[in-house]
Protein backbone atom coordinates (compact mmCIF):
# COMPACT_ATOMS: atom_id res chain seq x y z
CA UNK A 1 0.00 0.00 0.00
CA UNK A 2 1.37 3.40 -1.13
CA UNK A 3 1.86 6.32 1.07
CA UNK A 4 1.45 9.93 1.02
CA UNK A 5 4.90 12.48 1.40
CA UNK A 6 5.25 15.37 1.87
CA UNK A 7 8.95 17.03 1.97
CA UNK A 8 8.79 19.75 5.23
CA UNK A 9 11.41 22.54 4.33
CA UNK A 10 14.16 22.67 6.70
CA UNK A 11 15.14 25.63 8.60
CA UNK A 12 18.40 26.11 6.85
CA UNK A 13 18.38 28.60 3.86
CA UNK A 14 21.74 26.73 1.70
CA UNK A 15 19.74 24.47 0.06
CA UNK A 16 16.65 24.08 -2.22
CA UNK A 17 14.86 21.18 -3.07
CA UNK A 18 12.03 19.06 -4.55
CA UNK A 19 8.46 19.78 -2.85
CA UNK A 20 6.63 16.90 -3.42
CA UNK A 21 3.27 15.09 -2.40
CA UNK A 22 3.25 11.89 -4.01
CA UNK A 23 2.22 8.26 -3.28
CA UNK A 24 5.39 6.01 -3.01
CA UNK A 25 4.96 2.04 -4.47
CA UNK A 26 6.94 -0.64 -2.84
CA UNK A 27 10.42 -1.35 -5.03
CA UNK A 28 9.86 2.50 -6.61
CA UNK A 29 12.04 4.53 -5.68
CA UNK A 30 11.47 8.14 -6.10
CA UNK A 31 14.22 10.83 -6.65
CA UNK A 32 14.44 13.94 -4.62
CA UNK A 33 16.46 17.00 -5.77
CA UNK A 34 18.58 18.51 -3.63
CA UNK A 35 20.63 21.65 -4.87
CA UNK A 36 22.87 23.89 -2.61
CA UNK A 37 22.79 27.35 -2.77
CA UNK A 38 26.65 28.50 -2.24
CA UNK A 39 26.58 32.21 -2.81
CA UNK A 40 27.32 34.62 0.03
CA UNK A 41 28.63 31.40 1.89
CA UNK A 42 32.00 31.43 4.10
CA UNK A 43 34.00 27.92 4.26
CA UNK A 44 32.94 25.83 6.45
CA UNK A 45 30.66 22.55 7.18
CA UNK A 46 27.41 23.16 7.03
CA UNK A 47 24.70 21.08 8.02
CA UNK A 48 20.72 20.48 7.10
CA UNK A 49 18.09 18.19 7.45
CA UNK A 50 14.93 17.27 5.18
CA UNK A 51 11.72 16.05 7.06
CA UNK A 52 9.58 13.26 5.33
CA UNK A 53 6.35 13.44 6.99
CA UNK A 54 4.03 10.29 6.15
CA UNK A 55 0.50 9.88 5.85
CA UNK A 56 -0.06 7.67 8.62
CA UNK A 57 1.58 10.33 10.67
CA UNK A 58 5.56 9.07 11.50
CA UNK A 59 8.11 11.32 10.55
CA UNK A 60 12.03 10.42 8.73
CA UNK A 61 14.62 12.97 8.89
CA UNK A 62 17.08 12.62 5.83
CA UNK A 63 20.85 15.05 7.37
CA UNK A 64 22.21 17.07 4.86
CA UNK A 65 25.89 18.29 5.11
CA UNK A 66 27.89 20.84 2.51
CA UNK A 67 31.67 20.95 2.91
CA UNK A 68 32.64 24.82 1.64
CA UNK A 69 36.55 24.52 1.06
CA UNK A 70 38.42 27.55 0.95
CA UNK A 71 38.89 29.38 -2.24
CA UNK A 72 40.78 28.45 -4.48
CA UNK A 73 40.46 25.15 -3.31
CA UNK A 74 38.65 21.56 -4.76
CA UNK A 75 38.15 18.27 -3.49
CA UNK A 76 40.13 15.42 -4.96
CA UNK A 77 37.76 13.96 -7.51
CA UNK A 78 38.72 10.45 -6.71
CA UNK A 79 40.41 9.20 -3.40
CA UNK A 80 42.74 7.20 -5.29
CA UNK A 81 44.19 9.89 -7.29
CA UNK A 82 47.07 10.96 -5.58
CA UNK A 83 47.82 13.92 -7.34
CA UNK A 84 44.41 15.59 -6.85
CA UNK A 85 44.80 14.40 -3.27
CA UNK A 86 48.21 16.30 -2.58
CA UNK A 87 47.11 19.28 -4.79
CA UNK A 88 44.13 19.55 -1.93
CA UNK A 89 46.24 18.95 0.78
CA UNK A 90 48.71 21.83 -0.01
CA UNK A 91 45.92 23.96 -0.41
CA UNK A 92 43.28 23.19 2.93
CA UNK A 93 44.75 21.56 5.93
CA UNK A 94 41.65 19.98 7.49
CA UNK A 95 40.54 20.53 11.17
CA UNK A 96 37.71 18.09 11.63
CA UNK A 97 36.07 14.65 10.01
CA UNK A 98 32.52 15.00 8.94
CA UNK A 99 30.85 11.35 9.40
CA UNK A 100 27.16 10.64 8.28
CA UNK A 101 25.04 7.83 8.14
CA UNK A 102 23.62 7.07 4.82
CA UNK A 103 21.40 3.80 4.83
CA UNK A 104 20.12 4.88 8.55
CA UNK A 105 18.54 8.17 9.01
CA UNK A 106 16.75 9.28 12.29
CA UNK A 107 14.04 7.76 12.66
CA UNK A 108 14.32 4.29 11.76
CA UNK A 109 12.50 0.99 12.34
CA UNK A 110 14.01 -2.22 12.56
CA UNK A 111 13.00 -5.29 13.01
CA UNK A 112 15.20 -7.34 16.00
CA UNK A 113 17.86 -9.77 13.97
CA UNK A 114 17.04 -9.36 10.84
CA UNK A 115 20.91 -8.20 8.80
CA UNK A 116 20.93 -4.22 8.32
CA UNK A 117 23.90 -2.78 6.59
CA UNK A 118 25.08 0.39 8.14
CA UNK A 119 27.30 2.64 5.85
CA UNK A 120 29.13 5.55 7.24
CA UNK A 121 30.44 8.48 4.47
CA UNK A 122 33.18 10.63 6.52
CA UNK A 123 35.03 13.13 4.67
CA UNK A 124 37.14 16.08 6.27
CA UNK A 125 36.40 19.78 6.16
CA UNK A 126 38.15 19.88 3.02
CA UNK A 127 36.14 17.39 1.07
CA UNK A 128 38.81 14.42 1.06
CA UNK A 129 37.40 10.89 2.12
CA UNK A 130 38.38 9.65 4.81
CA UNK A 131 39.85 5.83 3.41
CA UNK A 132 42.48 4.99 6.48
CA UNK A 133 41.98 4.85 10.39
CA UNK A 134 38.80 3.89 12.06
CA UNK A 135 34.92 3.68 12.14
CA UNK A 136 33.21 2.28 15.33
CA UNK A 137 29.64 2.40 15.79
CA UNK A 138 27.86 1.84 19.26
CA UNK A 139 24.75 1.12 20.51
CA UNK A 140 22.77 2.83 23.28
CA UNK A 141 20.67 -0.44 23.70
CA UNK A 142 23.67 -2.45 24.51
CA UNK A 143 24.58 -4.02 21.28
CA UNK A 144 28.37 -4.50 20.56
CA UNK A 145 29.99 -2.26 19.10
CA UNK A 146 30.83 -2.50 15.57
CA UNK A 147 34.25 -1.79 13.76
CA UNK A 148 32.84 -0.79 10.31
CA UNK A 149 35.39 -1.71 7.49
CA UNK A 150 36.83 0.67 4.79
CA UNK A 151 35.36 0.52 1.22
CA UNK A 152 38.41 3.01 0.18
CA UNK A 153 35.89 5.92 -0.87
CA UNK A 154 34.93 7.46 1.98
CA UNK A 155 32.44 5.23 2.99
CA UNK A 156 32.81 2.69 5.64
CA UNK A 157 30.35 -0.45 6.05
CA UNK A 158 29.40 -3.35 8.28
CA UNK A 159 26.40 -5.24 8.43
CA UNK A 160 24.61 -5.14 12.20
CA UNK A 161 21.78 -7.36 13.43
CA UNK A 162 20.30 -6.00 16.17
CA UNK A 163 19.93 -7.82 19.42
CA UNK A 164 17.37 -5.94 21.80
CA UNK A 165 14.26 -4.69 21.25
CA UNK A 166 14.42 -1.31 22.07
CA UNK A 167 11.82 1.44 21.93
CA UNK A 168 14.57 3.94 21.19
CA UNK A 169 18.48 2.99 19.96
CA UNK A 170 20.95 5.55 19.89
CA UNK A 171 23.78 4.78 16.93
CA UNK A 172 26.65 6.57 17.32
CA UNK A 173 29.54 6.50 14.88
CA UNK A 174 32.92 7.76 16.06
CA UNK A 175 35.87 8.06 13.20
CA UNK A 176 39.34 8.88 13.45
CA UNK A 177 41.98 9.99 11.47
CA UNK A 178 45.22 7.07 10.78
CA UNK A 179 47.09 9.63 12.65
CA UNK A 180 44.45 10.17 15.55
CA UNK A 181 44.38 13.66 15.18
CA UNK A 182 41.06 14.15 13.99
CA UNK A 183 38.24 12.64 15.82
CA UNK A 184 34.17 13.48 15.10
CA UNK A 185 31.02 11.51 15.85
CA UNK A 186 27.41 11.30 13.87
CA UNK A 187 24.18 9.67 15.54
CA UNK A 188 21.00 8.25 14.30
CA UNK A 189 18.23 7.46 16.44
CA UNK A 190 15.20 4.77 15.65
CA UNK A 191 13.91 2.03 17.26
CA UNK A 192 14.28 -1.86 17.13
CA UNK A 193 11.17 -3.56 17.16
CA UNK A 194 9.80 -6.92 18.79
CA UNK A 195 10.76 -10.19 15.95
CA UNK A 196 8.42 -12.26 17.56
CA UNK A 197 10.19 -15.28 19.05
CA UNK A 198 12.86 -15.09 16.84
CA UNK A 199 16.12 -15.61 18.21
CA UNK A 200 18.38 -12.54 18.40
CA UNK A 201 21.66 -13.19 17.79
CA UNK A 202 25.17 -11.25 15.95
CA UNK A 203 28.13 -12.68 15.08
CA UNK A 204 30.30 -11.14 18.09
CA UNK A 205 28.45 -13.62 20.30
CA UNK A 206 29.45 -16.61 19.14
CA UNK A 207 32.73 -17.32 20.82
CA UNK A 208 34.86 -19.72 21.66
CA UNK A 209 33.91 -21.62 25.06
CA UNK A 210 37.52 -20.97 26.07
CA UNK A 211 39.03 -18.38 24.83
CA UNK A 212 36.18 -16.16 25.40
CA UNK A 213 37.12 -12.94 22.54
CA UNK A 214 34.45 -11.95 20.35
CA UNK A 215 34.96 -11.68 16.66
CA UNK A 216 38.19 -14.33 17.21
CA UNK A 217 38.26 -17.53 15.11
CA UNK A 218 36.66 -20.06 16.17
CA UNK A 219 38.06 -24.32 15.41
CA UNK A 220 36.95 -27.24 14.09
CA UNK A 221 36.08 -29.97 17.54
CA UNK A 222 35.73 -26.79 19.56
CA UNK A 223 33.22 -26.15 22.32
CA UNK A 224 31.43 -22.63 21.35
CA UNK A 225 28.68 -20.54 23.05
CA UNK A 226 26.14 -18.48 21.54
CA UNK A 227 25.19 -15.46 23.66
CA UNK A 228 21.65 -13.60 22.53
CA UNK A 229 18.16 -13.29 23.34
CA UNK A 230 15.17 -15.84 22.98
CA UNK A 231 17.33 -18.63 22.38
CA UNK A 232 15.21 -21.82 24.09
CA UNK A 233 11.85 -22.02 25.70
CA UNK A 234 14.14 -23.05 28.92
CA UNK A 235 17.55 -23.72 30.48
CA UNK A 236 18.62 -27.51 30.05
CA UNK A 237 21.97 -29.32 29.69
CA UNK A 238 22.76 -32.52 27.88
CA UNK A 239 23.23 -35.17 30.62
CA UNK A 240 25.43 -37.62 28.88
CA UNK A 241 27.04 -38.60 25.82
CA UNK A 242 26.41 -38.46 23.10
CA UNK A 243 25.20 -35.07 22.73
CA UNK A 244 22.52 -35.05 20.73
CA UNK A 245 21.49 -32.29 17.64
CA UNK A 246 18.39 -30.93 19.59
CA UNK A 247 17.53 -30.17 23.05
CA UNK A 248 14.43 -28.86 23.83
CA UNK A 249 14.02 -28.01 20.46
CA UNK A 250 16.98 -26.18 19.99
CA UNK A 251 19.33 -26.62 16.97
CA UNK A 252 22.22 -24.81 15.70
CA UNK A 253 23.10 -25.45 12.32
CA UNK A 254 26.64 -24.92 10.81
CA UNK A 255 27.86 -24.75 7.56
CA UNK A 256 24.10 -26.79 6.60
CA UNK A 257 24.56 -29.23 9.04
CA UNK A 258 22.93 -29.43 12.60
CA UNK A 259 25.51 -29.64 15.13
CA UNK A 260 25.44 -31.20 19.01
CA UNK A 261 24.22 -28.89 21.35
CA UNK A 262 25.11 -29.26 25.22
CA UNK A 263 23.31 -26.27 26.78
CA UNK A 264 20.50 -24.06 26.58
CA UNK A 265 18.98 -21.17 27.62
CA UNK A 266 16.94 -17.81 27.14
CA UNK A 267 20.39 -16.42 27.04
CA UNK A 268 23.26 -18.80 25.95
CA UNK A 269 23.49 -22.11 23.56
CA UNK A 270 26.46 -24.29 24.73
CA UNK A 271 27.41 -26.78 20.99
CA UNK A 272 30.82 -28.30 19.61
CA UNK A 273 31.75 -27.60 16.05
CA UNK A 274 32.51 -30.48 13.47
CA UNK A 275 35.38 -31.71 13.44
CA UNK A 276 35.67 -31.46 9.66
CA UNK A 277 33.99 -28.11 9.67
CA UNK A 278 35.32 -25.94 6.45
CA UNK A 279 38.73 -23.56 7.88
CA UNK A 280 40.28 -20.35 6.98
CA UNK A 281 37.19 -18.64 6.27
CA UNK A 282 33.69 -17.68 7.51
CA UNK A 283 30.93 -19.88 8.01
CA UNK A 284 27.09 -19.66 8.43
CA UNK A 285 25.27 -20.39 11.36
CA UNK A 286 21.53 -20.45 12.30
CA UNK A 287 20.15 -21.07 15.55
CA UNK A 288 16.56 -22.62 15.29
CA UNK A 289 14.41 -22.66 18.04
CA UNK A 290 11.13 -24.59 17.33
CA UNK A 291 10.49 -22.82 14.31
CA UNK A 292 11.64 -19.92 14.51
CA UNK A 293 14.78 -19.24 13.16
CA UNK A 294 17.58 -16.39 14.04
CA UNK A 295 19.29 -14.51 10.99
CA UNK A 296 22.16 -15.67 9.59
CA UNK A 297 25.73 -14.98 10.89
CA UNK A 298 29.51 -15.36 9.46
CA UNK A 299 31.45 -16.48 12.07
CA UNK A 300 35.51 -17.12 11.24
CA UNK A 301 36.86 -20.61 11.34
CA UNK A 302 40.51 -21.05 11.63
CA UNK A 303 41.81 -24.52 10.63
CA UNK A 304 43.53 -24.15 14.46
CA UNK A 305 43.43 -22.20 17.60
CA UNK A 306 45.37 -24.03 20.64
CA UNK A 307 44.00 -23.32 23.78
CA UNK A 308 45.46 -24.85 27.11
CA UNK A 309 43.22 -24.69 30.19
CA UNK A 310 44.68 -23.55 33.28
CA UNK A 311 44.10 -22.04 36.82
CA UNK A 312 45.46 -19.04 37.87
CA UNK A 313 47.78 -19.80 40.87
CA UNK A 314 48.03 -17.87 44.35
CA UNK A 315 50.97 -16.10 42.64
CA UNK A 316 48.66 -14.95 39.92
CA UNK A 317 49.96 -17.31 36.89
CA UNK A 318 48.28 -19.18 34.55
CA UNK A 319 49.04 -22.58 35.87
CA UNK A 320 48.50 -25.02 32.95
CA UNK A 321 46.31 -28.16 33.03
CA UNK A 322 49.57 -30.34 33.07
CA UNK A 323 49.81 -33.91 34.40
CA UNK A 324 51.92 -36.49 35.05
CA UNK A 325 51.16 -40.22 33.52
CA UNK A 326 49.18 -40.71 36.40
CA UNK A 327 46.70 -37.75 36.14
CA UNK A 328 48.21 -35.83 39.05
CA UNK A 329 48.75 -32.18 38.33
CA UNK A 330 52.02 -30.90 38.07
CA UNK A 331 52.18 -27.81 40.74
CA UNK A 332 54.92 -26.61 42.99
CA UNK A 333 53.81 -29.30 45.72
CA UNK A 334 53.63 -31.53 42.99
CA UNK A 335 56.65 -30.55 40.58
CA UNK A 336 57.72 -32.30 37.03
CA UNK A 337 61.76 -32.50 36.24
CA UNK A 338 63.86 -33.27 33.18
CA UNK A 339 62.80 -36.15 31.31
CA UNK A 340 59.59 -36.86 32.81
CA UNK A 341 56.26 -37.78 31.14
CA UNK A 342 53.87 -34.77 30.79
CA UNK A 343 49.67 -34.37 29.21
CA UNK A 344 48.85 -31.14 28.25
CA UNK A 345 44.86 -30.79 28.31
CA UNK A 346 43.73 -28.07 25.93
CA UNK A 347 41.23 -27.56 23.08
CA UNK A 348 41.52 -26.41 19.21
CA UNK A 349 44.11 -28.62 17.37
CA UNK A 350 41.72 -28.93 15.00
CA UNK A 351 40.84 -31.71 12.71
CA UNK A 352 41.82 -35.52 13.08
CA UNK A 353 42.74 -38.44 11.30
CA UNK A 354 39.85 -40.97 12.55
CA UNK A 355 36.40 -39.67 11.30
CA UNK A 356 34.49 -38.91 15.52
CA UNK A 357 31.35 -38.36 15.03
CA UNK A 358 31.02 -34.43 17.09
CA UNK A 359 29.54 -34.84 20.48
CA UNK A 360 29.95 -38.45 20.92
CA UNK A 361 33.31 -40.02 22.86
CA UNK A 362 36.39 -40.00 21.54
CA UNK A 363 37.75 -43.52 20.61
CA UNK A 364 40.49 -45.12 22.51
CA UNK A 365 41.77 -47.42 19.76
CA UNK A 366 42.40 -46.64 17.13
CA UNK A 367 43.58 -42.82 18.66
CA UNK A 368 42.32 -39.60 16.69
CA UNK A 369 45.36 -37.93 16.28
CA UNK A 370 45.70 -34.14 15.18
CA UNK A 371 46.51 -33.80 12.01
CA UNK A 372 47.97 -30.34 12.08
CA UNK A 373 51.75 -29.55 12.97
CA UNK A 374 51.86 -29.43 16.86
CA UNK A 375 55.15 -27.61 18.35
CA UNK A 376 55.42 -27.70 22.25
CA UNK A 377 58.25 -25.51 24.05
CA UNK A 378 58.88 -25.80 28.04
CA UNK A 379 61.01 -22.76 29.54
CA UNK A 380 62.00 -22.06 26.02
CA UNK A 381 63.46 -25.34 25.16
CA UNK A 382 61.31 -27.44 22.57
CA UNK A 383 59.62 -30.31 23.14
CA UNK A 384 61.87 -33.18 20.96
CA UNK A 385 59.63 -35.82 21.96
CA UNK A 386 55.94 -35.74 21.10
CA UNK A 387 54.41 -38.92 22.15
CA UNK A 388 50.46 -38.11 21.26
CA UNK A 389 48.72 -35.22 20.25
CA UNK A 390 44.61 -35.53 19.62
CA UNK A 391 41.56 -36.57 20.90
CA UNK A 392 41.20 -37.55 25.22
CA UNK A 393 39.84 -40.96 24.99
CA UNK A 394 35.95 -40.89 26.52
CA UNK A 395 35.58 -37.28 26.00
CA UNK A 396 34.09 -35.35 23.42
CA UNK A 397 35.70 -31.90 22.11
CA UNK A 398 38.93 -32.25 24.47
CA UNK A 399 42.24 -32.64 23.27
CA UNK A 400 45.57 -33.67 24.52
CA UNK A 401 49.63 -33.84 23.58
CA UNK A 402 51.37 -35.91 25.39
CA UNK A 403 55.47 -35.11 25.92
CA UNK A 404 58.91 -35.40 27.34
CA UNK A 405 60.01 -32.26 28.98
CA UNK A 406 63.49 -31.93 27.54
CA UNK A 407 66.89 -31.23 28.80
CA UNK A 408 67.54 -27.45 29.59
CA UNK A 409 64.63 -26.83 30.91
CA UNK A 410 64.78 -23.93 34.02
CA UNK A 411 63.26 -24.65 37.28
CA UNK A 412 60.81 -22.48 39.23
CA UNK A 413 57.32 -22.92 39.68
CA UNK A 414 56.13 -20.64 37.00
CA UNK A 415 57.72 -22.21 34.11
CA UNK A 416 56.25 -21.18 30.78
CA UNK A 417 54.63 -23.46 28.57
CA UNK A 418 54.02 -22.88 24.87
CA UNK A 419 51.60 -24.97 22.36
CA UNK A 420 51.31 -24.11 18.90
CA UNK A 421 49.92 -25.40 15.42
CA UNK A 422 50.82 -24.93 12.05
CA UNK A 423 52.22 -21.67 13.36
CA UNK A 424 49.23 -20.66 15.29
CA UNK A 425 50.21 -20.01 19.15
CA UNK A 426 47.96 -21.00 22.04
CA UNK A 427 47.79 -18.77 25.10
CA UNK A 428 50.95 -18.93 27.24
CA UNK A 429 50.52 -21.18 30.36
CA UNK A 430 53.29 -22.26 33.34
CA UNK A 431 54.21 -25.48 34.97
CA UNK A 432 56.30 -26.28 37.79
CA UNK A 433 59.69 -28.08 37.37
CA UNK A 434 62.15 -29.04 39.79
C-alpha cells in the first residue's frame, strides 16, 4: 500500500529542493532533488536536514551536510588519485572529520535480527574521504559495538543485526583519522522492534567456550557458546554422551549441518563444532528454536586455535592443566623434572585423522590424532619428543599432547609453557619443574 509524502522545508536557507506530495509504491524509488545554494557562503561545514512526513503520521529525517573549502580550493575527484589528493592537501589543511550515516537516518524501524547494513560516508572539512583509520559504531541499547570496514571511498560499512528490542536505539559513529588527530562523531536514532520469538543473535556472540574474545576464530572440535536473546523455551543441559542435535528443540546449524548442542537457555546455547567443519574462512550459522529461526551470521573458522586450560595460581599465573602419567597435576607441591612424562589438556588442534562423530566419545583405539603440525616448548626449550597429540579418549571436544620435557629446561614454579599449530600459538601457560 502506497503512502502519502510530503517534503517539510528545513530551517536552513543553503539548500533548495524538490516539494513533493506523491504516493510512493513498494520497489519504486522516487528521486528527490537537492541543490545547494553556495553564494554569500564562508568555508565551512554546514549542516541540514529534510523532514519526510508520512501519511499515517511518522516522521524520517534525511541530514544534509555541505563541505565549503576555501577558495581556491577543490576536493580530490577520486580518493585514489594521488595527485588531486596532494594538490588539496597543499591547499586546505583539514581541522575536523565529517561522518554521516547514509542507509540509517533518524528515525528508523528495525525489526530485532534481521541483517541491516550500516554505511558511514566521513570526509574532512576539506572534502577528502576519509579511506584509512577507524569507524566504530555503538549502541545505546547495549549491542556490541561494531568496527565498520573501509570501502576506500569514503564510505565505511558493516552489516549489524540488532539484538534488543528497544523502543529507542541511539547509533553513534565515532571516526578517526590514521594519525588520531582528527576525531568526530554522527548519531541516528530509531527504534528496534519486537521479531516475535525469533532468536536474536550477531556474530560477536558466538565465541569460543575458552578463549572467550568476540569476533576471534573459532576451530573445528571446539566447544562454542552463543550469547543472545530468545534462544530456548528453557535452560537444560545434555546429561550424557552423546550429545545429541536438539535439546528442547533447539538446533544450531553450521555450515548446513545441525551440530550437538550441550546447553540451553533464554540467554546462551552451549554446541561443539565439526570436526571437519570448512577452515580459513567464515561460516554460516543459524540457531533454530522450534520454528523460529535467528538470521544468519559469518562467524571465522581457523583450521587451528590451541588453547590450554589452566588455573590461575596464588601467585597470579596461569598454571597449565599439566599432568603427570598418572593424572596428578604438576604444581609446585607436585613438581615435574627433566625427562619426565607430561599431558597437556587443551582444546583447538583442529581436525583428526579418525572420522568422531562431534559430540559423541572419543575412541580409545584406534587414537584420533591431530593432524595439524603441533610444536610444544617448556622454559624455552622445545619439546623433541611428542608422544600423542589428539583426541582424550571418553571425552568429546577435548584434546591432549602428550610429551617429554626436555633437557635445559629452568626450574621455578612458574615455568612457561608454549603450544602451537601450524604456526598458530595458544595462550601462554606455566608449569612447575624441579
Amino acid at each position: 500500500m502506497g503512502s502519502s509524502r510530503t517534503f517539510v522545508p528545513p530551517a536552513a536557507n543553503w539548500f533548495v529542493h524538490d516539494t513533493i506530495n506523491a504516493t510512493i509504491i513498494p520497489s519504486s524509488p522516487l528521486t528527490i532533488t537537492v541543490t545547494p545554494q553556495i553564494a554569500g557562503l564562508l568555508p565551512g561545514v554546514y549542516q541540514g536536514a529534510l523532514s519526510l512526513a508520512f501519511s499515517d503520521g511518522s516522521l524520517r529525517t534525511v541530514a544534509i551536510r555541505l563541505i565549503l573549502a576555501p577558495s581556491g580550493t577543490s576536493a580530490p575527484v577520486s580518493s585514489n588519485t594521488a595527485t588531486a589528493h596532494q594538490q588539496t592537501v597543499a591547499a586546505c589543511t583539514p581541522t575536523t572529520l565529517v561522518p554521516l550515516f547514509t542507509t540509517l537516518s533518524n528515525g528508523f524501524s528495525l525489526p530485532a535480527t534481521w541483517p541491516q547494513q550500516i554505511v558511514v560516508r566521513v570526509v574532512d572539512d576539506c572534502g577528502s574521504p576519509l579511506t584509512s583509520g577507524s569507524v566504530v559504531v555503538s549502541f545505546s541499547d547495549g549491542d556490541t559495538a561494531l568496527s565498520l570496514t573501509s570501502l576506500q571511498d569514503g564510505r565505511w560499512s558493516r552489516t549489524w543485526s540488532p539484538v534488543h528490542n528497544a523502543a529507542t536505539n541511539v547509533l553513534t559513529a565515532r571516526a578517526q583519522n590514521a594519525a588520531q588527530t582528527l576525531t568526530a562523531t554522527a548519531t541516528a536514532a530509531g527504534g528496534i522492534q519486537n521479531n516475535a520469538a525469533a532468536p536474536l543473535l550477531t556474530a560477536e556472540g558466538v565465541i569460543s567456550v575458552t578463549n572467550g574474545s568476540p569476533g576471534a576464530p573459532l576451530a573445528p572440535g571446539e566447544f562454542i557458546s552463543i550469547y543472545g536473546a530468545q534462544l530456548a523455551p528453557v535452560t537444560s543441559t545434555a546429561q550424557a554422551l552423546p550429545f545429541e542435535t536438539s535439546l528442547q528443540g533447539v538446533k544450531v546449524v553450521v555450515a548446513g549441518k545441525a551440530v550437538p548442542v550441550q546447553y540451553v537457555s533464554g540467554g546462551q546455547i552451549n554446541a561443539i563444532l565439526p570436526y571437519d567443519v570448512p577452515s580459513n574462512g567464515t561460516i554460516p550459522l543459524v540457531v533454530q528454536n522450534s520454528n523460529q529461526l535467528s538470521s544468519v551470521v559469518q562467524v571465522p573458522i581457523a583450521d587451528s586455535l590451541p588453547t590450554v586450560f589452566y588455573s590461575i595460581d596464588p601467585s597470579g599465573n596461569p598454571q597449565g592443566a599439566v599432568t603427570d602419567p598418572s593424572g596428578v597435576v604438576y604444581s609446585p607441591s607436585h613438581p615435574a623434572s627433566v625427562g619426565s612424562g607430561a599431558v597437556i589438556y587443551c582444546v583447538g588442534l583442529g581436525a583428526v585423522d579418525t572420522p568422531v562423530p562431534v559430540g559423541t566419545a572419543s575412541p580409545g583405539n584406534p587414537l584420533a590424532n591431530a593432524t595439524g603440525a603441533v610444536s610444544v616448548t617448556i622454559g624455552g626449550q622445545p619439546v623433541q619428543q611428542v608422544i600423542f597429540q589428539g583426541l582424550t579418549p571418553t571425552y568429546a571436544g577435548l584434546y591432549q599432547i602428550n610429551v617429554v620435557i626436555p633437557p635445559g629446561v629452568p626450574s621455578g614454579n612458574a615455568v612457561p609453557v608454549n603450544v602451537s599449530v601450524g604456526g598458530r600459538a595458544g595462550n601462554p601457560v606455566t608449569i612447575a619443574i624441579k
